[in-house]
Protein backbone atom coordinates (compact mmCIF):
# COMPACT_ATOMS: atom_id res chain seq x y z
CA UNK A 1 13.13 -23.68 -36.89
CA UNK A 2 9.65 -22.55 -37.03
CA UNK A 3 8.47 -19.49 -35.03
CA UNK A 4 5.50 -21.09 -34.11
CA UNK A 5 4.39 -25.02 -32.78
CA UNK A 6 0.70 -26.05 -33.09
CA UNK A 7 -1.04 -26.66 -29.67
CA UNK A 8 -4.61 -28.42 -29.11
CA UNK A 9 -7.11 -28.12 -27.15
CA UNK A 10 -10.84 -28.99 -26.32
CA UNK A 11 -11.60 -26.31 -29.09
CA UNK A 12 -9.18 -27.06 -31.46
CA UNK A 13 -5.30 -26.32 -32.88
CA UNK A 14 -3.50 -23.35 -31.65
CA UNK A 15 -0.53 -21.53 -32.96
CA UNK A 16 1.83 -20.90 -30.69
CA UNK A 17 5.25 -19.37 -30.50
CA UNK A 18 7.80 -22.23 -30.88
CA UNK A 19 9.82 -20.88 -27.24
CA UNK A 20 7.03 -19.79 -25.05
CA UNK A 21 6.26 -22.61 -22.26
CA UNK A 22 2.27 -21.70 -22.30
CA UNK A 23 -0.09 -23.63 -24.37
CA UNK A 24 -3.13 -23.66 -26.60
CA UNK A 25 -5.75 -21.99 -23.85
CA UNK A 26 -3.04 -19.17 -22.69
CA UNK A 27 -2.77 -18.38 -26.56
CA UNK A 28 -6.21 -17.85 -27.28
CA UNK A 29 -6.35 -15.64 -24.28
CA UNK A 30 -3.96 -13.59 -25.69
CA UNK A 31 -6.07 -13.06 -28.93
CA UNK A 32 -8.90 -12.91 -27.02
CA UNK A 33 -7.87 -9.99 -25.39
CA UNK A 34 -5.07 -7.23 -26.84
CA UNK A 35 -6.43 -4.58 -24.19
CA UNK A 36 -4.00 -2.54 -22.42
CA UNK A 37 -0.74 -3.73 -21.78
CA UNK A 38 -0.94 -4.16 -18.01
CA UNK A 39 0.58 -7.47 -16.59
CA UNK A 40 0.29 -9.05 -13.05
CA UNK A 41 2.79 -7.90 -11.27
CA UNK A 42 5.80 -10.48 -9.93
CA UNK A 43 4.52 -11.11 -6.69
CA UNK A 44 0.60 -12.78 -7.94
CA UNK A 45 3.01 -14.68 -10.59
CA UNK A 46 4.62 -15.87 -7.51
CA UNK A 47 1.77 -16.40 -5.23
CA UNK A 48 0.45 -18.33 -8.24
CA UNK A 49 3.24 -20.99 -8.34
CA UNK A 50 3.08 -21.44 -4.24
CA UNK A 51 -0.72 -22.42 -5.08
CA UNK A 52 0.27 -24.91 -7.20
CA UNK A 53 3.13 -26.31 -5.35
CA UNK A 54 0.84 -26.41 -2.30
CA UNK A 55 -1.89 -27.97 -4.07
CA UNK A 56 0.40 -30.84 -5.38
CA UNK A 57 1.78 -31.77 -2.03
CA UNK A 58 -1.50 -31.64 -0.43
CA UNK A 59 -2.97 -34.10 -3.69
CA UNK A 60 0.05 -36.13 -3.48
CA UNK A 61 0.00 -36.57 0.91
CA UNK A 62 -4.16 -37.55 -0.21
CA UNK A 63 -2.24 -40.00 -2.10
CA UNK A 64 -4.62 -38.64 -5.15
CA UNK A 65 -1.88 -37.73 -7.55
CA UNK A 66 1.24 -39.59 -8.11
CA UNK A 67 4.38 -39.12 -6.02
CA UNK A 68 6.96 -38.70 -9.30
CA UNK A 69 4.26 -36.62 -11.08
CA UNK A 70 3.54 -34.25 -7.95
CA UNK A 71 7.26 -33.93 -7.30
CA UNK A 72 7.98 -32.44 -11.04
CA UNK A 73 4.73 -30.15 -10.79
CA UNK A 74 6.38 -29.04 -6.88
CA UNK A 75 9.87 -28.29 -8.52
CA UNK A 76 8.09 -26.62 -11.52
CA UNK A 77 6.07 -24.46 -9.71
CA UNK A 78 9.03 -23.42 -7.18
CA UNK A 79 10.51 -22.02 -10.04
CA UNK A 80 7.25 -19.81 -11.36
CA UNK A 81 7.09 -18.99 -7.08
CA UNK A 82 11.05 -17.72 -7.55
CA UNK A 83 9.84 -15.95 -10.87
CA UNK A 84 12.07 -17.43 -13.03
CA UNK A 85 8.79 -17.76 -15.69
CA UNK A 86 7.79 -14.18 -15.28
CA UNK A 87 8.59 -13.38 -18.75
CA UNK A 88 5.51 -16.40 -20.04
CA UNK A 89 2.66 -14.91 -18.08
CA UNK A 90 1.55 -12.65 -20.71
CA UNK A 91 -1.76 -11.92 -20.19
CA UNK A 92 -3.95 -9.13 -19.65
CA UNK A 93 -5.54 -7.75 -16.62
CA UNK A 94 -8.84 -7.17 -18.95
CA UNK A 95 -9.57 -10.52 -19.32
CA UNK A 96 -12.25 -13.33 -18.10
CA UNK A 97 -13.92 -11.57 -14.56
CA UNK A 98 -12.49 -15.21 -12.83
CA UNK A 99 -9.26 -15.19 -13.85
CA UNK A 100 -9.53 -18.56 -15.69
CA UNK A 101 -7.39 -17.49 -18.28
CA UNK A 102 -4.13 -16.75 -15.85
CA UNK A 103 -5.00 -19.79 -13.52
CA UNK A 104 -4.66 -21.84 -17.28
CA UNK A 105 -1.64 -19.73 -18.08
CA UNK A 106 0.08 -21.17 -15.00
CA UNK A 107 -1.19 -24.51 -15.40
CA UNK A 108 0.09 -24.51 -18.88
CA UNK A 109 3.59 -23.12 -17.98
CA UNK A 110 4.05 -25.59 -15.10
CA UNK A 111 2.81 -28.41 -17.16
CA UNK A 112 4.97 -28.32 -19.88
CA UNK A 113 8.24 -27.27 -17.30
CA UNK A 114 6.81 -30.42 -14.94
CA UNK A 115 7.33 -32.93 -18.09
CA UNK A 116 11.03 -31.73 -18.67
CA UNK A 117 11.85 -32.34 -15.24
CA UNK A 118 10.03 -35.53 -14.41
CA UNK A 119 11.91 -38.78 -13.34
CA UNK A 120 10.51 -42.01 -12.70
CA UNK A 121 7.54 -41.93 -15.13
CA UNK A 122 6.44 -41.58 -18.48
CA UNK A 123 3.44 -40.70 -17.45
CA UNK A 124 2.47 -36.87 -19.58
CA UNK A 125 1.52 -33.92 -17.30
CA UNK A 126 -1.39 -32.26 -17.76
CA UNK A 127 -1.97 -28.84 -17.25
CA UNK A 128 -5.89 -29.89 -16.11
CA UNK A 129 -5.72 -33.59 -14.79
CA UNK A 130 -2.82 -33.11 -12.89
CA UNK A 131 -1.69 -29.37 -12.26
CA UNK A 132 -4.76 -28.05 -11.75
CA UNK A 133 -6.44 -31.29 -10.02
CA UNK A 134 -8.87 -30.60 -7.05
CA UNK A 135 -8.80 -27.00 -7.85
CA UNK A 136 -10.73 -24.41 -10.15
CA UNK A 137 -10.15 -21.20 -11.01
CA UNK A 138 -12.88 -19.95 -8.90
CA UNK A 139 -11.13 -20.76 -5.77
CA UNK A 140 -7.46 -20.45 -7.18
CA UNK A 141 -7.70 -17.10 -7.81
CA UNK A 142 -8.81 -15.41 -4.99
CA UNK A 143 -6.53 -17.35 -2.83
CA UNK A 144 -3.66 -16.02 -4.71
CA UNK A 145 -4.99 -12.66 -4.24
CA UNK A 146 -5.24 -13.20 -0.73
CA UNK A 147 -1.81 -15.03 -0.24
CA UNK A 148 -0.18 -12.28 -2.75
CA UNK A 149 -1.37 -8.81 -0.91
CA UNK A 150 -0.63 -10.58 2.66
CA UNK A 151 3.20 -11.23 1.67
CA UNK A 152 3.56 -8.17 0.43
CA UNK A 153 2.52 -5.99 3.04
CA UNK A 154 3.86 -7.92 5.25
CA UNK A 155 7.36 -7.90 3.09
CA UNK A 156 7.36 -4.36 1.45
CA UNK A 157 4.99 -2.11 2.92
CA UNK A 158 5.04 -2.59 7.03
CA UNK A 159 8.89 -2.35 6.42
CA UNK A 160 8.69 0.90 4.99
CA UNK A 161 5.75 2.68 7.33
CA UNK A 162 7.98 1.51 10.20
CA UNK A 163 11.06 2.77 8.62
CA UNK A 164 8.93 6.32 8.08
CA UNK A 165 7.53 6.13 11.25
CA UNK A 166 10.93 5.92 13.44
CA UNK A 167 12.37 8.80 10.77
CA UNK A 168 9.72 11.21 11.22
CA UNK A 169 10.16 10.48 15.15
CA UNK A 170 13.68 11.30 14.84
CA UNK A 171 13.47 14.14 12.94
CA UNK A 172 10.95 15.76 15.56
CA UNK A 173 13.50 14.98 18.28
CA UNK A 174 16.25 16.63 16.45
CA UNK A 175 14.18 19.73 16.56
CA UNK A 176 12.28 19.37 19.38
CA UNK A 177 12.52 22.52 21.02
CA UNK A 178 11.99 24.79 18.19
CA UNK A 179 8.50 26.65 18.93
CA UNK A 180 6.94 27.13 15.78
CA UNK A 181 3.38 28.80 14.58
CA UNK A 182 0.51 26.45 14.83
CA UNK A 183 -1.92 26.70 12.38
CA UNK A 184 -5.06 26.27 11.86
CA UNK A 185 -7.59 27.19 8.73
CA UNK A 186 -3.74 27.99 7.27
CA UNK A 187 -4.21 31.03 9.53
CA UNK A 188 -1.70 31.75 12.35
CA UNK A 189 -3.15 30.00 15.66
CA UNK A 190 -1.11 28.74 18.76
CA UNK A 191 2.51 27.92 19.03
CA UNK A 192 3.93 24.05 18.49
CA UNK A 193 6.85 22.41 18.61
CA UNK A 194 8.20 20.72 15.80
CA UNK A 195 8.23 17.55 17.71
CA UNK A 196 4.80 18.12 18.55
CA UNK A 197 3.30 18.95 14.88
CA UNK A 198 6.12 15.57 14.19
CA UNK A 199 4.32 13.37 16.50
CA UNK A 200 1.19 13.81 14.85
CA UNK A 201 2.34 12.66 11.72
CA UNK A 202 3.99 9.94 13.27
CA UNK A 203 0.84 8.32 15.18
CA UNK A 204 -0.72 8.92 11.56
CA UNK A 205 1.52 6.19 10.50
CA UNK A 206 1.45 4.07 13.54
CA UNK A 207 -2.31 4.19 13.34
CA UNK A 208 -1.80 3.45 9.47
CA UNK A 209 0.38 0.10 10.57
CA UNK A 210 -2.28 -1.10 12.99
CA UNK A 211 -5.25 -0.16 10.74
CA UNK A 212 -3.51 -2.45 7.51
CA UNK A 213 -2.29 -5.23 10.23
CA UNK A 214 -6.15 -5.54 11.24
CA UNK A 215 -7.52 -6.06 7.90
CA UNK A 216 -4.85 -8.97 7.17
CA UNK A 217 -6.89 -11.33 9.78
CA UNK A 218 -10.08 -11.85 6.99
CA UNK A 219 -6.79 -12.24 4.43
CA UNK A 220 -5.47 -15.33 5.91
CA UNK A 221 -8.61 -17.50 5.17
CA UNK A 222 -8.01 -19.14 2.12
CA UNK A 223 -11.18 -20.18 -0.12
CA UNK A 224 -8.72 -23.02 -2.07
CA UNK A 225 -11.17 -26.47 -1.65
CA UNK A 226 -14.25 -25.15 -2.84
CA UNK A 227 -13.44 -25.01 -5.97
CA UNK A 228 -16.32 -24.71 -8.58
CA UNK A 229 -19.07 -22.79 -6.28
CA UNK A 230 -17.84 -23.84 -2.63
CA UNK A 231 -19.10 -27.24 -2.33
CA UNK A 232 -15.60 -28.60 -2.73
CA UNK A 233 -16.78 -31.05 -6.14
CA UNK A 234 -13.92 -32.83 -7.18
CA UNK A 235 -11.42 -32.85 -4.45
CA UNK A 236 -11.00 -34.11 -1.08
CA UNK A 237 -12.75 -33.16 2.33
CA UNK A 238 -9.33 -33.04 3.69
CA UNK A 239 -7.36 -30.82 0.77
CA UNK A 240 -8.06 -27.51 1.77
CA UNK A 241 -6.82 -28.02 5.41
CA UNK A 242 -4.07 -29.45 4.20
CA UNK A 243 -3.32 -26.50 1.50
CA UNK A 244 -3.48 -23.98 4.10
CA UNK A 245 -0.98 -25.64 6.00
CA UNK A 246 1.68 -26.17 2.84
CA UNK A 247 0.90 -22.17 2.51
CA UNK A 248 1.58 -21.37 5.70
CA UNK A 249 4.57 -23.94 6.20
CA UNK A 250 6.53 -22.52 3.03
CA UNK A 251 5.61 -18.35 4.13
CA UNK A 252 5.53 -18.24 7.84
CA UNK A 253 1.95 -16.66 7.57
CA UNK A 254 -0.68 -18.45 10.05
CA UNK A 255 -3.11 -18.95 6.29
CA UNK A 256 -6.07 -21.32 7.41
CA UNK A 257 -8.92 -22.07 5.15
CA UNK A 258 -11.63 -20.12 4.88
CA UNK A 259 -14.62 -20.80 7.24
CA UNK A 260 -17.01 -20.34 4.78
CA UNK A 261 -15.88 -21.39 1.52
CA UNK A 262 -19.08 -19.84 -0.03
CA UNK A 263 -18.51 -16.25 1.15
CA UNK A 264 -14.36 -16.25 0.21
CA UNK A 265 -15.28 -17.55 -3.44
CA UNK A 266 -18.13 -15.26 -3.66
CA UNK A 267 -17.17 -12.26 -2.46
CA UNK A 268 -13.83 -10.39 -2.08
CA UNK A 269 -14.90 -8.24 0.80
CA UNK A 270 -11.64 -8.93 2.72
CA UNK A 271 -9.59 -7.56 -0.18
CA UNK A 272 -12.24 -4.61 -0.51
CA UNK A 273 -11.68 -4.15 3.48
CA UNK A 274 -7.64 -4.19 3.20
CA UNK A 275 -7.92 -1.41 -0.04
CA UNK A 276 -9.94 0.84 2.68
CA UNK A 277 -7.38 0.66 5.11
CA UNK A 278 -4.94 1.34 1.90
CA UNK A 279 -7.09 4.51 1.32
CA UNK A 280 -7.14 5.71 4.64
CA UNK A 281 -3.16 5.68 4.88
CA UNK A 282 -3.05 7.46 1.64
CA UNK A 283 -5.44 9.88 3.40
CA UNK A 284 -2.65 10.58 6.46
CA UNK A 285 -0.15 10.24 4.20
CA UNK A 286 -1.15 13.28 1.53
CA UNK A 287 -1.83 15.03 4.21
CA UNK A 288 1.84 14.60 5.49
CA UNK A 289 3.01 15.32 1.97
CA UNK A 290 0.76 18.42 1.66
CA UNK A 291 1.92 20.01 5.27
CA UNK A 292 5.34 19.50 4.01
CA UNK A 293 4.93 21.34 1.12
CA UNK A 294 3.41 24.14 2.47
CA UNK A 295 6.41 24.76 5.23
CA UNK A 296 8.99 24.33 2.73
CA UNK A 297 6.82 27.13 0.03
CA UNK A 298 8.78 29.73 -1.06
CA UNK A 299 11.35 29.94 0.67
CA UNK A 300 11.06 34.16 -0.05
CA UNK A 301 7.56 34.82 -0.24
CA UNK A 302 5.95 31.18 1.49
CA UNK A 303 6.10 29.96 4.79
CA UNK A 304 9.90 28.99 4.33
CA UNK A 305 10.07 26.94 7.94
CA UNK A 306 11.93 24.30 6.84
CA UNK A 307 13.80 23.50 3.65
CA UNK A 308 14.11 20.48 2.06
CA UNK A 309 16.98 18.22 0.18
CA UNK A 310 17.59 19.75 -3.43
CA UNK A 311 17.41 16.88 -5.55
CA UNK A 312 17.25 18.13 -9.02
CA UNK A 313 16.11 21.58 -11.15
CA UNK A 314 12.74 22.36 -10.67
CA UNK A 315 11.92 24.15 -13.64
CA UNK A 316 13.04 24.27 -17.70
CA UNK A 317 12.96 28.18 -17.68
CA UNK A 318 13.01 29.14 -14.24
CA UNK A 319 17.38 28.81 -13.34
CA UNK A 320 17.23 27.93 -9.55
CA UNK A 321 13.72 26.97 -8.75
CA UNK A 322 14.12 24.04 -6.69
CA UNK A 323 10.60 22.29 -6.09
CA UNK A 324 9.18 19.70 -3.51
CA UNK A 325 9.23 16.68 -5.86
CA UNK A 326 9.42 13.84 -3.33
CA UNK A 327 6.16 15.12 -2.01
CA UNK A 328 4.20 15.55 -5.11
CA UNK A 329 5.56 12.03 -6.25
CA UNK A 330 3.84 10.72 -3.09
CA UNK A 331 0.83 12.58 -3.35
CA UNK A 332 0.37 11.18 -6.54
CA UNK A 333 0.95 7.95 -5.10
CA UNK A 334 -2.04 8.51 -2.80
CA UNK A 335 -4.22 9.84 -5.56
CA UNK A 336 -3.76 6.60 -7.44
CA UNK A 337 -4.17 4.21 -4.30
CA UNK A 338 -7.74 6.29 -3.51
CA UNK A 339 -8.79 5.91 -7.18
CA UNK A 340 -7.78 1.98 -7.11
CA UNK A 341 -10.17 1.61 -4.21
CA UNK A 342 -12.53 2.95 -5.98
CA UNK A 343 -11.97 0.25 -8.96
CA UNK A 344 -11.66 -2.37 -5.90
CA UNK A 345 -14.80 -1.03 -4.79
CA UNK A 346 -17.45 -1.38 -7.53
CA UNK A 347 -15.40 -4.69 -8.53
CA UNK A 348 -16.33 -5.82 -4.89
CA UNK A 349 -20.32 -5.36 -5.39
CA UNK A 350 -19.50 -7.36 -9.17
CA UNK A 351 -19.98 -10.92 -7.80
CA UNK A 352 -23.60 -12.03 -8.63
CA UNK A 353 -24.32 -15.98 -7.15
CA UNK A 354 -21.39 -17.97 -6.18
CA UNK A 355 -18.42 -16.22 -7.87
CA UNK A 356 -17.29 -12.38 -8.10
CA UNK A 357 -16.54 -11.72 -11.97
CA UNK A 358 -13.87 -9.04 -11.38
CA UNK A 359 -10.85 -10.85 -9.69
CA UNK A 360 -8.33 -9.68 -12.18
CA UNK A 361 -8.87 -5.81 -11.65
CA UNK A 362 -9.56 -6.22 -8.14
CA UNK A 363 -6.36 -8.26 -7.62
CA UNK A 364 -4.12 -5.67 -10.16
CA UNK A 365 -5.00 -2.76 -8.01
CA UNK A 366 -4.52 -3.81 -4.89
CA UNK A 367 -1.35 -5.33 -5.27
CA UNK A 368 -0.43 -2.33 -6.92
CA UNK A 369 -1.46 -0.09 -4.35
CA UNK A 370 0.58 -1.99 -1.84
CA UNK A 371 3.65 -1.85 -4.16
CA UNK A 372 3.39 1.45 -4.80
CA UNK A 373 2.93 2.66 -1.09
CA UNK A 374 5.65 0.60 0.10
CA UNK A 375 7.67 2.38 -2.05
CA UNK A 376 6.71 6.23 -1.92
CA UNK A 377 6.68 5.63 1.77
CA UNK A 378 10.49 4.18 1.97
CA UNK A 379 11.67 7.36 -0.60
CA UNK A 380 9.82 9.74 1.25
CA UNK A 381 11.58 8.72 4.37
CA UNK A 382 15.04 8.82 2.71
CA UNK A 383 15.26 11.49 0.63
CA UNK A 384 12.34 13.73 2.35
CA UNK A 385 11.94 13.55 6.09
CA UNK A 386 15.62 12.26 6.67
CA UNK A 387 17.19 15.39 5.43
CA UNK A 388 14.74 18.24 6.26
CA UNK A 389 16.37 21.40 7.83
CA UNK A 390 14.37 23.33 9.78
CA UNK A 391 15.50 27.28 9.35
CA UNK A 392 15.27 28.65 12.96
CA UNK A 393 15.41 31.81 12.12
CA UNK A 394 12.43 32.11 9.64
CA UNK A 395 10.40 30.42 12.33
CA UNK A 396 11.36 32.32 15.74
CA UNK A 397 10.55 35.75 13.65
CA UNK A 398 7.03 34.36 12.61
CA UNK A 399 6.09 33.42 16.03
CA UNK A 400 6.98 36.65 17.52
CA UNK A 401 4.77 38.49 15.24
CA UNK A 402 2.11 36.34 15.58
CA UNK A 403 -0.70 38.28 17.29
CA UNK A 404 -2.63 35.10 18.17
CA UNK A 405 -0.08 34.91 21.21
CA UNK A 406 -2.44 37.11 22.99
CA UNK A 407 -4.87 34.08 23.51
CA UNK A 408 -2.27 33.14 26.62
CA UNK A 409 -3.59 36.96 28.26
CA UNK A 410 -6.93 35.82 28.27
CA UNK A 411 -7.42 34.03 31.79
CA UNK A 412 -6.11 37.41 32.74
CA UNK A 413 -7.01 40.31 31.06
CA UNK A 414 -10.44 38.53 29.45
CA UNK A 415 -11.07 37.87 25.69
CA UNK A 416 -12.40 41.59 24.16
CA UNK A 417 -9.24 43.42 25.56
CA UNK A 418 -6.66 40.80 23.93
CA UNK A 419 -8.88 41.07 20.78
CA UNK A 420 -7.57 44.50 20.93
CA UNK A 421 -4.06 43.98 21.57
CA UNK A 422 -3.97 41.53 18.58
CA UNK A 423 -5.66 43.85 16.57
CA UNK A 424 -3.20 46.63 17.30
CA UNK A 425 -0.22 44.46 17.59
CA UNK A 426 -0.92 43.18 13.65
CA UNK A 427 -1.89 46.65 12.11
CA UNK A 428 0.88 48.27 13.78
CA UNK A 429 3.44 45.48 12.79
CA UNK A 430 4.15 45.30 16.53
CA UNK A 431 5.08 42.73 18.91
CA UNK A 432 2.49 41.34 21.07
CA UNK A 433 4.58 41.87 24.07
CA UNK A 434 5.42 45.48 23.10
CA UNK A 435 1.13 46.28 23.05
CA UNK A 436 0.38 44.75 26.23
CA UNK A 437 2.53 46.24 28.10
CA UNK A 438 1.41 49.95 27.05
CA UNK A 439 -2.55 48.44 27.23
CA UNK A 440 -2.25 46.15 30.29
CA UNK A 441 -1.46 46.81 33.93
CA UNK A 442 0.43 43.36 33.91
CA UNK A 443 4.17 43.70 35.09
CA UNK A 444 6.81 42.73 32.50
CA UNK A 445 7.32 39.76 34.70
CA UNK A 446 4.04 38.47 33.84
CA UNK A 447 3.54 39.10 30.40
CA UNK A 448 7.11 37.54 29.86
CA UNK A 449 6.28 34.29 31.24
CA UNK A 450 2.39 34.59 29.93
CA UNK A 451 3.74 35.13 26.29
CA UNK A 452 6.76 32.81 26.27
CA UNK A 453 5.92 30.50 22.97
CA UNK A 454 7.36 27.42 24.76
CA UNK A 455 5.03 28.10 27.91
CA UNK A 456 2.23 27.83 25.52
CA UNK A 457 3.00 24.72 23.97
CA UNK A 458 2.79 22.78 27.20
CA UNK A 459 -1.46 23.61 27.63
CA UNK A 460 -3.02 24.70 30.89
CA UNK A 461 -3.65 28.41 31.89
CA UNK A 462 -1.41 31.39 32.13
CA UNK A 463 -1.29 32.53 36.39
């Protein structure tokens, strides 16, 4: 048997491997561009076949496209939707700025599948005249990008912020009256709890969750019916009401179409909005990474407030060294999600007219940046925040050192004199407590319950 089969089409013969489902226009594609090796990831493969199972019932309820021909392109393209085709979408991201080639490559794939499983006609499917009827890549596209990066925040990364957000709450309540040193300019400031300094992170991520859920509303219009430049040539007035509603029926996602089909084909600003809100949580979220880091440095010579799971050597010549590497592998994370926005960003301002040219890179990196944060949020949660010990010890001796204490005295004893104390206290490696009470006329009474670290933590002045 040969390796390859010749394909045609408006351009000529094609070779093309004898077992690959895709056709003539996929394979030129492939030529055309040997770029990078960077593949759409599983879940626009899969948004891609619920477009074209959608668009088949909606054609074949219009009564536009036969009912045995629509039914094999339905079953075909259930099986691209459950993936089972993955391995024939082999193009790259770096290809044609509208994404014609991958909308073919499905087209072509479903096509050929829809033919073996036909019954009741002899009828051949065509990847144009039939699977892709009404539609055009212009609109096809970025309605899978849209229908893609919804399902899979709404499946992978909510999910894990949630699951972060209830661990880092529960961790703070496990320690939540441990007074620790607050910091500020990484210089010793006021005390905080653990829970407190917890809780912070925690609305981080709640806020994070609400920001995300926000920018999903401009997601759920879908631009599929306008096909060529948003006038909706070549289909009916009624298809991309009804498409919207297949999409919705088979994800449970309220998708309607898009209000102005001129703006979703011409624009992606709705992705561009949902990769800022991407960027933002990246923001709280190396921050989180970052503080973690810091109270886990040493443990000898850092900060050494809390220590963190072991989870493999930290260094080739160091025996020992145990390093933070759930926390750099999510600050890397971030670091990659902030540079795709970037990418999403100029791609945004790349439409010119009636069509943005940069779909392909603007869908790769989102998707990518939800996949990615989904998962660097879930790990961080489980083998991070879940098993952090906070060392007591280490942390009660720093905040009785800490000179800042004396802020409490200054309702009482005014602002130059506990400058003084502090600065004695610190050059004299002295308790703050121990100072005052030589410098102050203030009864042990008062400076007990003026300097207690848990007093401080609950705001208000010292009496």
């Amino acid at each position: 048997m040969s390796d390859y089969r010749i394909e045609k089409d408006s351009m000529g013969e094609v070779k093309v491997p004898s077992n690959a489902y895709y056709a003539a226009q996929t394979q030129r594609a492939v030529e055309n561009f040997p770029i990078s090796n960077l593949r759409f990831n599983s879940d626009f493969v899969s948004a891609l076949g619920l477009v074209k199972y959608a668009a088949a019932k909606a054609n074949e309820e219009l009564n536009l496209l036969d009912t045995h021909v629509a039914d094999a392109i339905q079953k075909a393209s259930k099986e691209v939707t459950e993936n089972k085709f993955d391995h024939d979408f082999v193009l790259d991201i770096f290809q044609t700025g509208s994404g014609t080639s991958s909308n073919m490559n499905a087209n072509e794939i479903i096509a050929r599948r829809a033919n073996e499983l036909k019954e009741g006609t002899d009828q051949t499917i065509h990847p144009n005249d039939h699977v892709n009827f009404g539609q055009s890549s212009n609109d096809v596209i970025p309605t899978v990008i849209r229908i893609a990066a919804v399902l899979s925040v709404r499946n992978k990364l909510i999910p894990a912020l949630k699951h972060l957000h209830s661990t880092i709450l529960a961790k703070g309540e496990e320690y939540k009256d441990v007074v620790k040193t607050g910091r500020t300019h990484l210089m010793d400031a006021m005390p905080v709890t653990i829970q407190q300094e917890f809780s912070g992170y925690a609305r981080q991520i709640e806020l994070g969750i609400e920001r995300v859920e926000a920018s999903l509303v401009r997601m759920l219009e879908l631009p599929q019916g306008g096909t060529a430049v948003g006038t909706g040539i070549n289909t009916h007035h009624e298809f991309g009401s009804r498409f919207a509603r297949v999409v919705s029926e088979e994800t449970g996602e309220k998708f309607i179409e898009a209000v102005n089909h001129f703006e979703a084909q011409a624009t992606v600003d709705a992705p561009v909005e949902l990769s800022g809100q991407l960027k933002t949580l990246s923001v709280s979220l190396m921050k989180i990474g970052n503080d973690f880091r810091w109270m886990n440095s040493g443990p000898n010579s850092g900060l050494g407030e809390v220590q963190l799971m072991a989870l493999q050597p930290g260094s080739s010549i160091m025996p020992g060294k145990v390093n933070p590497v759930i926390e750099e592998s999510l600050t890397m994370v971030c670091a990659q999600v902030i540079g795709n926005d970037a990418t999403i960003t100029i791609g945004g301002h790349s439409g010119n007219f009636e069509l943005n040219v940069m779909l392909p890179v603007v869908a790769y990196n989102l998707l990518q940046s939800v996949e990615i944060l989904a998962s660097a949020a879930r790990n961080f949660a489980d083998r991070s925040v879940s098993g952090l010990i906070v060392r007591k010890d280490v942390i009660a001796s720093m905040v009785g050192k800490n000179p800042i204490l004396v802020t409490a005295l200054n309702p009482l004893i005014g602002y130059d004199k506990a400058a003084k104390i502090a600065k004695t206290a610190f050059s004299e490696d002295r308790s703050v407590m121990e100072v005052a009470k030589e410098m102050t006329d203030l009864s042990d009474e008062e400076l007990e319950k003026a300097l207690n670290p848990i007093n401080m933590t609950k705001g208000g002045f010292s009496e």
